[in-house]
C-alpha atoms as a PDB file:
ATOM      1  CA  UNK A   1       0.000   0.000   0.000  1.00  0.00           C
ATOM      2  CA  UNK A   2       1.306   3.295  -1.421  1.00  0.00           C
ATOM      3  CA  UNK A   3       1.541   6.575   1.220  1.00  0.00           C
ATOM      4  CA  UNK A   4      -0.653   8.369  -0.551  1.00  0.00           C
ATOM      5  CA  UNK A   5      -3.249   5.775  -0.815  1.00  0.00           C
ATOM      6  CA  UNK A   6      -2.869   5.256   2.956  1.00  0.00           C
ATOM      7  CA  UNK A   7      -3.355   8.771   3.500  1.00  0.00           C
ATOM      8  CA  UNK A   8      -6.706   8.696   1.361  1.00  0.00           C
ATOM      9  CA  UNK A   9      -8.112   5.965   3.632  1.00  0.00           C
ATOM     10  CA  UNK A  10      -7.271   7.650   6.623  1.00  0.00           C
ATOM     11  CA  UNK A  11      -8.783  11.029   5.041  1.00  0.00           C
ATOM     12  CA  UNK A  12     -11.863   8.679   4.254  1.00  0.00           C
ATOM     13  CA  UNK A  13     -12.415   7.306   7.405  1.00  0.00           C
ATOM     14  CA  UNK A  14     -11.789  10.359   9.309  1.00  0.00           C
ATOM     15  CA  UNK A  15     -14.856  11.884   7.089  1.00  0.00           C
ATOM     16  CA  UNK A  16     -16.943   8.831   7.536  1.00  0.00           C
ATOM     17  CA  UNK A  17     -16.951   9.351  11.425  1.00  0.00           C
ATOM     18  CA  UNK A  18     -17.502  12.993  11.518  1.00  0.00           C
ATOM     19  CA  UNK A  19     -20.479  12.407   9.517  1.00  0.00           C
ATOM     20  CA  UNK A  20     -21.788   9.673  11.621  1.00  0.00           C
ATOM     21  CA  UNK A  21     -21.113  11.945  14.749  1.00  0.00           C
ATOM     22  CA  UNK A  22     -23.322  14.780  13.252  1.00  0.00           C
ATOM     23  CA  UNK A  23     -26.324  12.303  12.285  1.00  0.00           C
ATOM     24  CA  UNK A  24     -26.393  10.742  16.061  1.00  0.00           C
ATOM     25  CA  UNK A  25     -25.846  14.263  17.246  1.00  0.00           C
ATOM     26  CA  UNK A  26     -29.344  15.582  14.897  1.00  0.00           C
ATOM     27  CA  UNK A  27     -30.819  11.944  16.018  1.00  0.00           C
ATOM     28  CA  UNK A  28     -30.169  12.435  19.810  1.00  0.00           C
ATOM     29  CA  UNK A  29     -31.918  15.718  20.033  1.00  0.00           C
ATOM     30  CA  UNK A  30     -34.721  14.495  18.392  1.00  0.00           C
ATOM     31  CA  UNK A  31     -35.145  11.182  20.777  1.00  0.00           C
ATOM     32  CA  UNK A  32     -34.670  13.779  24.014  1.00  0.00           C
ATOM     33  CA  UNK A  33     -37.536  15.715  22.847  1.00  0.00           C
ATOM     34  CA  UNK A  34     -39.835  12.741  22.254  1.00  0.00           C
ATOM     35  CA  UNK A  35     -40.053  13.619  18.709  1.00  0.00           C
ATOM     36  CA  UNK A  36     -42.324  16.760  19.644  1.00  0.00           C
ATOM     37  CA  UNK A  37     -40.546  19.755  18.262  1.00  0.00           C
ATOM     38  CA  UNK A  38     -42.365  21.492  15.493  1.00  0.00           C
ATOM     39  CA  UNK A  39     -40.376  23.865  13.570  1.00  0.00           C
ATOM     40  CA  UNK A  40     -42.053  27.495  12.967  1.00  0.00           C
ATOM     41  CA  UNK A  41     -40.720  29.453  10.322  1.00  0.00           C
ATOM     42  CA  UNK A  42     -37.752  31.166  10.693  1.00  0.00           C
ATOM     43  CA  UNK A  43     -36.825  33.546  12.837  1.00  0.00           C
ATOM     44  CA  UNK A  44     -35.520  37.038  11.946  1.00  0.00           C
ATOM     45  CA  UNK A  45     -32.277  36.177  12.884  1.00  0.00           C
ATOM     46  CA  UNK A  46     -32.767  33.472  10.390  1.00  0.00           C
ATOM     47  CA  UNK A  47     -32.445  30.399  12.569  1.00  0.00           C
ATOM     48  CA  UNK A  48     -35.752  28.071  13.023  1.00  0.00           C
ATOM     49  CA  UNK A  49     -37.466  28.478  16.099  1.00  0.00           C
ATOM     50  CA  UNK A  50     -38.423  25.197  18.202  1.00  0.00           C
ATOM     51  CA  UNK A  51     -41.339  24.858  19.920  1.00  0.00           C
ATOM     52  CA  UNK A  52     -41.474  22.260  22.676  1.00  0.00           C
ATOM     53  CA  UNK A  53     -38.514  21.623  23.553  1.00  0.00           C
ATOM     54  CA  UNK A  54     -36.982  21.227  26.498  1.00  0.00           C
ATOM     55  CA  UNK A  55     -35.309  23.897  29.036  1.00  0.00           C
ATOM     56  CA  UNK A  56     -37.410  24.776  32.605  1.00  0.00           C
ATOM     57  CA  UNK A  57     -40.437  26.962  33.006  1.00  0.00           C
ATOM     58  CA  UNK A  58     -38.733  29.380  34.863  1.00  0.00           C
ATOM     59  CA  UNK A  59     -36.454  29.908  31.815  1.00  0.00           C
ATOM     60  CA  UNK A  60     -39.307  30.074  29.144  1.00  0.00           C
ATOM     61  CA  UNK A  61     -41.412  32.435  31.247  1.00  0.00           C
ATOM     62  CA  UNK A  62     -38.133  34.952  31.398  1.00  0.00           C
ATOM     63  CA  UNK A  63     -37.226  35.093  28.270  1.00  0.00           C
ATOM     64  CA  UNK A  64     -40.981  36.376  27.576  1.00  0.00           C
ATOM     65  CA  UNK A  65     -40.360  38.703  30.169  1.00  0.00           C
ATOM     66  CA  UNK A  66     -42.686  36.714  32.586  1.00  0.00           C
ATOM     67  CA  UNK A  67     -40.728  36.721  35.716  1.00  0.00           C
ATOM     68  CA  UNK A  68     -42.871  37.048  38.733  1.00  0.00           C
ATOM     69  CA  UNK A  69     -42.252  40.834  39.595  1.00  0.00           C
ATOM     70  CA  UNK A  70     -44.558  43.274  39.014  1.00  0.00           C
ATOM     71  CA  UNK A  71     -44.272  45.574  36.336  1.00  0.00           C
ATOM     72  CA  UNK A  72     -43.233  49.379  37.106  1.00  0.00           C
ATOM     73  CA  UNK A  73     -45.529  51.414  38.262  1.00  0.00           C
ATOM     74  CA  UNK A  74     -48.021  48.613  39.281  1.00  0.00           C
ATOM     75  CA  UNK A  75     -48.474  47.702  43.004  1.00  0.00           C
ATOM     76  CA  UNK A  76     -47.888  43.831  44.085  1.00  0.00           C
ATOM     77  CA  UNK A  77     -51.305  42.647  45.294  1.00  0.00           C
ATOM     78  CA  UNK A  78     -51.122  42.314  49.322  1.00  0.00           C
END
């Protein structure tokens, strides 16, 4: 077996596991989420927007700017 030819296979091989890494990597998410994700259209920032998925309550409700407080000028309820 020739260097070069050596080299190929190892080149090969080297592609043929990255690929398999990304395809267990896109199948993993999708067994973690039950298979429940449904993709909306893209986002403005051009990236698709899952709905749900995982991540806590807590989380969700704060990035909608639901965090428990009491908006300015508003008095908490006694």
């Amino acid at each position: 077996m020739s260097a070069l030819s050596n080299f190929d296979e190892r080149k090969s091989e080297a592609r043929r596991r990255s690929d398999t890494v990304v395809v267990l990597t896109i199948n993993d998410a999708s067994s973690r989420s039950g298979g429940v994700d449904s993709m909306t259209p893209r986002a403005a920032s051009g990236k698709p927007k899952l709905l749900g998925s995982g991540g806590s309550m807590v989380a969700k409700l704060k990035l909608k700017g639901i965090d428990g407080r009491a908006p300015p000028g508003v008095e908490p309820a006694a």
